[in-house]
PDB file of N, CA and C in Angstrom:
ATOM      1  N   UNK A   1      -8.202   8.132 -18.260  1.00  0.00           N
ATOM      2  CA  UNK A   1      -8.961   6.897 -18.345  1.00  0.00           C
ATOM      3  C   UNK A   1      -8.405   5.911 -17.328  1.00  0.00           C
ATOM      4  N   UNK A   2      -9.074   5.321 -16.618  1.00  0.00           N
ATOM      5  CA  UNK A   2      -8.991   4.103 -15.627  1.00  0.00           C
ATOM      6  C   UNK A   2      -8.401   2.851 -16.033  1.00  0.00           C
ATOM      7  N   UNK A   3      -7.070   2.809 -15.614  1.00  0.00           N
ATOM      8  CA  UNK A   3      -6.836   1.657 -16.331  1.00  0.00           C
ATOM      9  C   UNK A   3      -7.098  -0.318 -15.993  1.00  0.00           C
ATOM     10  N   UNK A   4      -7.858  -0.714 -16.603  1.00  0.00           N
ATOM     11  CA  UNK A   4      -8.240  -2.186 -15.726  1.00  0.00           C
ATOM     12  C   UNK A   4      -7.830  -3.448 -15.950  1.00  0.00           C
ATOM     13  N   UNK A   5      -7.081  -4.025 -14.675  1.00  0.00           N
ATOM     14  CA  UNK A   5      -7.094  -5.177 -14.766  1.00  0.00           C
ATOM     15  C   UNK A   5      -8.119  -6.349 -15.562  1.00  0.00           C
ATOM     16  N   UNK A   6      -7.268  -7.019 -16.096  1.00  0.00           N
ATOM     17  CA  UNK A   6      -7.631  -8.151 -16.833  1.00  0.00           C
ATOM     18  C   UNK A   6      -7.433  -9.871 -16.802  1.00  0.00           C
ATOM     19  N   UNK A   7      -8.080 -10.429 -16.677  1.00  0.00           N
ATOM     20  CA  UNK A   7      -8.406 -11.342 -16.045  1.00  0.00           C
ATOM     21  C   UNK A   7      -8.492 -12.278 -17.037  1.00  0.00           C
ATOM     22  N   UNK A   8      -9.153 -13.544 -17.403  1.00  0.00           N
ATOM     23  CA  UNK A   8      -9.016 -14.757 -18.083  1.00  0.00           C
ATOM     24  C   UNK A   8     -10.791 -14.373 -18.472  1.00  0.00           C
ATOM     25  N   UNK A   9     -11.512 -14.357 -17.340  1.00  0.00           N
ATOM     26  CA  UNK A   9     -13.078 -14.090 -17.664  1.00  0.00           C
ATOM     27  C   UNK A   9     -13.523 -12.606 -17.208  1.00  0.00           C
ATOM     28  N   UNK A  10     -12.679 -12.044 -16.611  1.00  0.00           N
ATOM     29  CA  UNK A  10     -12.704 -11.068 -15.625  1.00  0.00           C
ATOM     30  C   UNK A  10     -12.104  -9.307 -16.202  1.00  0.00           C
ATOM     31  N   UNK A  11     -12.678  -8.203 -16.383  1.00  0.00           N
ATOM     32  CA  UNK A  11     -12.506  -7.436 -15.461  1.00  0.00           C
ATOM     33  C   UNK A  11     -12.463  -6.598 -14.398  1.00  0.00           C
ATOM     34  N   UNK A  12     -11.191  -6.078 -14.151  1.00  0.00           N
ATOM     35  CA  UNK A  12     -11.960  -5.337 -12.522  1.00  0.00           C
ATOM     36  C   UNK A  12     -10.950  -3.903 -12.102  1.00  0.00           C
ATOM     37  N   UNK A  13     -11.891  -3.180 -11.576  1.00  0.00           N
ATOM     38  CA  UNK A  13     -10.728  -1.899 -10.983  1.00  0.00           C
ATOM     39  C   UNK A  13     -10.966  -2.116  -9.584  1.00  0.00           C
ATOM     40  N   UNK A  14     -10.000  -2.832  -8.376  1.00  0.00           N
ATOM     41  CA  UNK A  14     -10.030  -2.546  -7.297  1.00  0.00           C
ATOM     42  C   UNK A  14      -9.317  -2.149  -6.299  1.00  0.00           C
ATOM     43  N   UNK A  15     -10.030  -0.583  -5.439  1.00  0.00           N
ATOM     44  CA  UNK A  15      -8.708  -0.345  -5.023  1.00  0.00           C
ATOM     45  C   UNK A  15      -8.913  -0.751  -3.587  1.00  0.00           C
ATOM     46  N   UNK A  16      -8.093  -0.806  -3.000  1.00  0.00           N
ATOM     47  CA  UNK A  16      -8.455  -0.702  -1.406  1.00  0.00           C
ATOM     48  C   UNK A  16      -7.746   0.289  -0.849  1.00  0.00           C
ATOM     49  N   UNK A  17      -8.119   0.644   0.656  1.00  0.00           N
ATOM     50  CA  UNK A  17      -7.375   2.089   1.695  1.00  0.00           C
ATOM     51  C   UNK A  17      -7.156   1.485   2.853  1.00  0.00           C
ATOM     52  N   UNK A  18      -5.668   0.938   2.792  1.00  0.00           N
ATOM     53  CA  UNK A  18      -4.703   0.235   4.047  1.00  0.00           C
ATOM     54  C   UNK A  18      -4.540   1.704   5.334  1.00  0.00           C
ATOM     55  N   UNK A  19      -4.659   1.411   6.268  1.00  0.00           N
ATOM     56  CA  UNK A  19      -4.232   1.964   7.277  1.00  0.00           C
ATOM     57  C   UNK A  19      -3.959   1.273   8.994  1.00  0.00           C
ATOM     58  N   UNK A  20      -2.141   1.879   8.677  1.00  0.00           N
ATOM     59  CA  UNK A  20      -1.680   1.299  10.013  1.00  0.00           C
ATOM     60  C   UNK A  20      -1.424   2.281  10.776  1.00  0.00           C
ATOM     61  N   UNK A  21      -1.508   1.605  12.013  1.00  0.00           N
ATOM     62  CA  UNK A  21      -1.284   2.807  12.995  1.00  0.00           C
ATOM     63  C   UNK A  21      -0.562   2.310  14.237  1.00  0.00           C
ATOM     64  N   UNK A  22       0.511   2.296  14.673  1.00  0.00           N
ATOM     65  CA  UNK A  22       1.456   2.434  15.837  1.00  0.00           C
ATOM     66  C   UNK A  22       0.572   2.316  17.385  1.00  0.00           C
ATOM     67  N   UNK A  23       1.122   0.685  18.183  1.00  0.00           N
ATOM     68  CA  UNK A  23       0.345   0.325  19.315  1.00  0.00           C
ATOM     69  C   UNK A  23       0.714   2.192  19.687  1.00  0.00           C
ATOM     70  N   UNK A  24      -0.451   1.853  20.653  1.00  0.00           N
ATOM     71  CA  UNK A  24      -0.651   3.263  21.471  1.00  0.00           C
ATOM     72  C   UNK A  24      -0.475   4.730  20.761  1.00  0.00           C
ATOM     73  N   UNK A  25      -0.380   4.602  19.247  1.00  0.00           N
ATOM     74  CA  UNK A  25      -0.259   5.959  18.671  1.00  0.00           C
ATOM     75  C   UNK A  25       0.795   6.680  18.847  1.00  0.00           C
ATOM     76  N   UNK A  26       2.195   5.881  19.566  1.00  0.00           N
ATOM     77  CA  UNK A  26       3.859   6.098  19.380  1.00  0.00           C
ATOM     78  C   UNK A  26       3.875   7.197  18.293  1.00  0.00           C
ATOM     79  N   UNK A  27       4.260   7.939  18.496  1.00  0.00           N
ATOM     80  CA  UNK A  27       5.304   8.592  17.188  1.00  0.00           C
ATOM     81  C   UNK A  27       6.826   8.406  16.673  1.00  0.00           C
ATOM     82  N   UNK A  28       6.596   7.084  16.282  1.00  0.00           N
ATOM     83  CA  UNK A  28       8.271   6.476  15.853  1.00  0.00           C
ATOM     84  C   UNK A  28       8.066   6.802  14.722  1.00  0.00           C
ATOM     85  N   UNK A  29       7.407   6.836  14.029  1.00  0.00           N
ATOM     86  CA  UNK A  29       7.760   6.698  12.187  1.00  0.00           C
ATOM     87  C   UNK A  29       8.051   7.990  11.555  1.00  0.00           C
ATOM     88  N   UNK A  30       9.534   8.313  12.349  1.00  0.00           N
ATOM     89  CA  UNK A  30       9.965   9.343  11.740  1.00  0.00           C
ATOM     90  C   UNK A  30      11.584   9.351  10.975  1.00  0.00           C
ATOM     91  N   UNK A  31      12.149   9.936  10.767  1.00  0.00           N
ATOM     92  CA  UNK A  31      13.513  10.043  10.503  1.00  0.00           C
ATOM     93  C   UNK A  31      14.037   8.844   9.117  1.00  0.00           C
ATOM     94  N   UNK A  32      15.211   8.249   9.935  1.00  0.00           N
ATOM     95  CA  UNK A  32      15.005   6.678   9.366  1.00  0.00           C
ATOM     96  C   UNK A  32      14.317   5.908   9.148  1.00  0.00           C
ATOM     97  N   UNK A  33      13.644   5.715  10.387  1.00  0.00           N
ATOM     98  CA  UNK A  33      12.786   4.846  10.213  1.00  0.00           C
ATOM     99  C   UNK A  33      11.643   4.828   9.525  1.00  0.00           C
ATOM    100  N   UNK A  34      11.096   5.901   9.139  1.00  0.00           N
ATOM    101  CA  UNK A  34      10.008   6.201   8.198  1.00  0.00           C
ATOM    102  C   UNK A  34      10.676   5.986   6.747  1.00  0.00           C
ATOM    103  N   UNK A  35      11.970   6.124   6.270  1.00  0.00           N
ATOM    104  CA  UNK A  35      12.534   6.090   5.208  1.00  0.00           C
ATOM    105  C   UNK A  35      12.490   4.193   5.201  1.00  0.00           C
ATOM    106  N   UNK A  36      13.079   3.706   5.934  1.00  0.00           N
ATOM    107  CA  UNK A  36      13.057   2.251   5.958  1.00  0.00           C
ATOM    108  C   UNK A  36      11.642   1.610   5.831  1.00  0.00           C
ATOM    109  N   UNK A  37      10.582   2.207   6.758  1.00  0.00           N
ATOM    110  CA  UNK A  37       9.101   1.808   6.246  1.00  0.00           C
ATOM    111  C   UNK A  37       9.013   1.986   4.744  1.00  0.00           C
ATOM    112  N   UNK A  38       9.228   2.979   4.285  1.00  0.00           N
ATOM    113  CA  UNK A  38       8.500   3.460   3.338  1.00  0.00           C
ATOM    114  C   UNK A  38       9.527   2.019   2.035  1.00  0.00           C
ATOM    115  N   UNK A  39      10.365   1.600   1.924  1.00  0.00           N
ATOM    116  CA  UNK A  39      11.481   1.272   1.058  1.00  0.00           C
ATOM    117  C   UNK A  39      10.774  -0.017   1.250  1.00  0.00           C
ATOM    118  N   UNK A  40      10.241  -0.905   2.695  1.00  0.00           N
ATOM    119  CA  UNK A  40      10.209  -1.945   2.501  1.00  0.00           C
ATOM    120  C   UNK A  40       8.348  -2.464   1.963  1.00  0.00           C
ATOM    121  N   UNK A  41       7.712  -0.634   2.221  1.00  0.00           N
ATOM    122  CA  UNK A  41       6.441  -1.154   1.620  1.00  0.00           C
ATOM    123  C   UNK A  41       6.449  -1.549   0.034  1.00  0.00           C
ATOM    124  N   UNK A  42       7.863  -0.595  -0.409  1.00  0.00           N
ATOM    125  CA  UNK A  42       7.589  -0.686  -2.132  1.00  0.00           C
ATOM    126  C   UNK A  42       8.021  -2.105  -2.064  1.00  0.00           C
ATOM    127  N   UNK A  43       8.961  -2.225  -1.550  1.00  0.00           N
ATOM    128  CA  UNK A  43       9.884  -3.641  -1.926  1.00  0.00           C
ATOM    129  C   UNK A  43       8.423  -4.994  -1.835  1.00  0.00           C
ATOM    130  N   UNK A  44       7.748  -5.044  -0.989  1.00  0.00           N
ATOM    131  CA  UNK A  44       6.824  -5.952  -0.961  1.00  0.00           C
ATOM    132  C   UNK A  44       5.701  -5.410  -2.005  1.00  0.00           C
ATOM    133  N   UNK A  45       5.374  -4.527  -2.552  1.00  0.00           N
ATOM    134  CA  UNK A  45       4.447  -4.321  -3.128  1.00  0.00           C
ATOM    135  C   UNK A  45       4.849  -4.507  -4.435  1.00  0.00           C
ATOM    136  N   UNK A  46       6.325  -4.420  -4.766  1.00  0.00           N
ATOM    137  CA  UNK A  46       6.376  -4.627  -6.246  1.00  0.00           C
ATOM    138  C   UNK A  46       6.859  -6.259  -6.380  1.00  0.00           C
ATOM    139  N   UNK A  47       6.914  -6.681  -5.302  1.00  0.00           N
ATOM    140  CA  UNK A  47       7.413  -8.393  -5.130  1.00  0.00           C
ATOM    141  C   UNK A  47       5.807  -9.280  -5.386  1.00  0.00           C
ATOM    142  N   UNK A  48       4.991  -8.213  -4.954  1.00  0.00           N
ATOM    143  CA  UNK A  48       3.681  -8.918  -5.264  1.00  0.00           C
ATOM    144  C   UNK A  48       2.923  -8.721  -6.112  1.00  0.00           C
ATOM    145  N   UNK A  49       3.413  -7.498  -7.001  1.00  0.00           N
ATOM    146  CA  UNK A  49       2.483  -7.119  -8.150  1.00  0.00           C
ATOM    147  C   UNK A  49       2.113  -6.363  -7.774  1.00  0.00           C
ATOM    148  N   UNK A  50       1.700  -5.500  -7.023  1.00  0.00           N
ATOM    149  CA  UNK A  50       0.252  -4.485  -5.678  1.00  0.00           C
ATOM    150  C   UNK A  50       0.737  -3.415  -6.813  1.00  0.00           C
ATOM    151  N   UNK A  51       0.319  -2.710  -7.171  1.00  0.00           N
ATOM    152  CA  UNK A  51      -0.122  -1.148  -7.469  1.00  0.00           C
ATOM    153  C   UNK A  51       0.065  -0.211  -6.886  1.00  0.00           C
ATOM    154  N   UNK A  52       1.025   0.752  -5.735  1.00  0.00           N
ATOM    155  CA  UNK A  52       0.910   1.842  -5.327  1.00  0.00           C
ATOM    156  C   UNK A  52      -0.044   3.193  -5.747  1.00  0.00           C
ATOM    157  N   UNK A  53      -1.138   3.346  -5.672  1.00  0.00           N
ATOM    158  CA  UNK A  53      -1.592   4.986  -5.977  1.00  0.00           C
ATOM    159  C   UNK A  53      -1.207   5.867  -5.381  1.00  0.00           C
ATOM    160  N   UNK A  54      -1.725   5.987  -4.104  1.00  0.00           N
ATOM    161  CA  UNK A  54      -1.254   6.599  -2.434  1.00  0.00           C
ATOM    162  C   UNK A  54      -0.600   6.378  -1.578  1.00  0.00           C
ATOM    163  N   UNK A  55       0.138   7.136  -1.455  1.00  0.00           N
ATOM    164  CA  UNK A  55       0.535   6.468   0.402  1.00  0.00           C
ATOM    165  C   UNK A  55       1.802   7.726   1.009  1.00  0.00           C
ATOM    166  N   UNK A  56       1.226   7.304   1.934  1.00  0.00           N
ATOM    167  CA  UNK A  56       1.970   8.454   3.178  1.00  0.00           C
ATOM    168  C   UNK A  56       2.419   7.753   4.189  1.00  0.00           C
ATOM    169  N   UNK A  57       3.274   8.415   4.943  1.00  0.00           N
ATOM    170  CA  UNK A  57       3.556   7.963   6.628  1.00  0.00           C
ATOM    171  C   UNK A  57       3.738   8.997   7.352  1.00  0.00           C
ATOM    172  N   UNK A  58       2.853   9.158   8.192  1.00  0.00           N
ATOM    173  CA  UNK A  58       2.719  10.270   9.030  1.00  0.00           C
ATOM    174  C   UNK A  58       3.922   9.429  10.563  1.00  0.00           C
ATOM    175  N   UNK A  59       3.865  10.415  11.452  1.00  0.00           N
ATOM    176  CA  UNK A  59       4.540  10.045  12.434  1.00  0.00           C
ATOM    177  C   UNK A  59       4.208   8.951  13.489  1.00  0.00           C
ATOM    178  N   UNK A  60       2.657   8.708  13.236  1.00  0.00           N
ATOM    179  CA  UNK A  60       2.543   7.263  13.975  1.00  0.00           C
ATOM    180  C   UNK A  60       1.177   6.660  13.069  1.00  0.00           C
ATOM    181  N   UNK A  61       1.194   6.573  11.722  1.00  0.00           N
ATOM    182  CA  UNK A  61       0.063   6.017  10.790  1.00  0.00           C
ATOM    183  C   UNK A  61       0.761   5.871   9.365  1.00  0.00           C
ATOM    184  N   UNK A  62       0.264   4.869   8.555  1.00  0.00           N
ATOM    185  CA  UNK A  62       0.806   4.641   7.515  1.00  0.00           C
ATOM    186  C   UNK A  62      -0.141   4.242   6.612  1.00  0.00           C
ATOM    187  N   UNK A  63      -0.545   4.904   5.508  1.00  0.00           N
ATOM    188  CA  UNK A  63      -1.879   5.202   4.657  1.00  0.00           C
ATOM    189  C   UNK A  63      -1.712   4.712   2.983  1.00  0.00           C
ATOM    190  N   UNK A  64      -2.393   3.843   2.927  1.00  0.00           N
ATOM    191  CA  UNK A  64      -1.784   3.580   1.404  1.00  0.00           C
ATOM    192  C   UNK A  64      -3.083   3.223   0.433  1.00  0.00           C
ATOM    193  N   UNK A  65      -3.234   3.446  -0.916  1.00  0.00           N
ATOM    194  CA  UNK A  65      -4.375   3.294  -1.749  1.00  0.00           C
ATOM    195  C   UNK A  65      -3.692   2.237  -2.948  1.00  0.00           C
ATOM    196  N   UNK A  66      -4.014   1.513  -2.563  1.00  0.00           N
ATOM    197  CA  UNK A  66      -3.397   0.208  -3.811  1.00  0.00           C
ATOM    198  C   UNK A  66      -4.436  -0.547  -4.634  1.00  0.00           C
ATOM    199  N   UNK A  67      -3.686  -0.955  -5.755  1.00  0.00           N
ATOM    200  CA  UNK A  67      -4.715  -1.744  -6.491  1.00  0.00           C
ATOM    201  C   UNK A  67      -3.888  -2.836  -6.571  1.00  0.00           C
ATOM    202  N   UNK A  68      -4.347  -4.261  -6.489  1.00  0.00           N
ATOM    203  CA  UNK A  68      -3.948  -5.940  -6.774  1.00  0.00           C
ATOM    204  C   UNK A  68      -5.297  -6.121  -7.380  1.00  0.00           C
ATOM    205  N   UNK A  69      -4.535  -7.985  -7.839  1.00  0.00           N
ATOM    206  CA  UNK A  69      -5.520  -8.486  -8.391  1.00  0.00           C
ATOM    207  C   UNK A  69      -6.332  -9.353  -6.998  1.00  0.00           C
ATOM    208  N   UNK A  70      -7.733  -9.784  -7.689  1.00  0.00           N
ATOM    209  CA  UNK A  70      -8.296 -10.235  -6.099  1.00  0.00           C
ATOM    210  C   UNK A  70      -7.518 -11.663  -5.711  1.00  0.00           C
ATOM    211  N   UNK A  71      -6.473 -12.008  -6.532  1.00  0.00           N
ATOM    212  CA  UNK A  71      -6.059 -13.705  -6.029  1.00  0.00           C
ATOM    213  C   UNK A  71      -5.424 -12.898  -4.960  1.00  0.00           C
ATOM    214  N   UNK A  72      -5.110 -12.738  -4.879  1.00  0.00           N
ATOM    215  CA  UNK A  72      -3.870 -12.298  -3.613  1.00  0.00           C
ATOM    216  C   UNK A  72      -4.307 -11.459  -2.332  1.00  0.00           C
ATOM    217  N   UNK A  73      -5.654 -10.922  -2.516  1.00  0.00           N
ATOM    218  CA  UNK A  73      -5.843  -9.886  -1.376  1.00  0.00           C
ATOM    219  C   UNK A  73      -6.832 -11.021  -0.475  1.00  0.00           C
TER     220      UNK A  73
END
């Protein structure tokens, strides 16, 4: 079952599909540094409430399926 945000008048399930991608399609986001991406997406996402469903980091793209509430997006 879907679980939904709740609101004062409101509910809602929304997700959105973030995707970043590296000027010129670089392949840096590997090793460390993909470990350090990945640490500081949670760190902001649980600082804001955001929802993680998905997410990956490929070697030059970074893919994520989150749910927030709409104040913030």
């Amino acid at each position: 079952m879907t679980e939904y945000l709740h609101g004062v008048h409101t509910v809602q399930d929304i997700k959105y599909h973030i995707v970043w991608i590296t000027k010129y399609r670089y392949k840096i986001l590997v090793g460390r540094i993909a470990k350090r991406a990945r640490e500081l997406l949670i760190q902001g996402c649980k600082a804001r409430k955001v929802t993680i469903i998905e997410g990956s980091i490929g070697k030059d793209h970074v893919h994520m399926l989150i749910a927030a509430p709409t104040n913030i997006i």
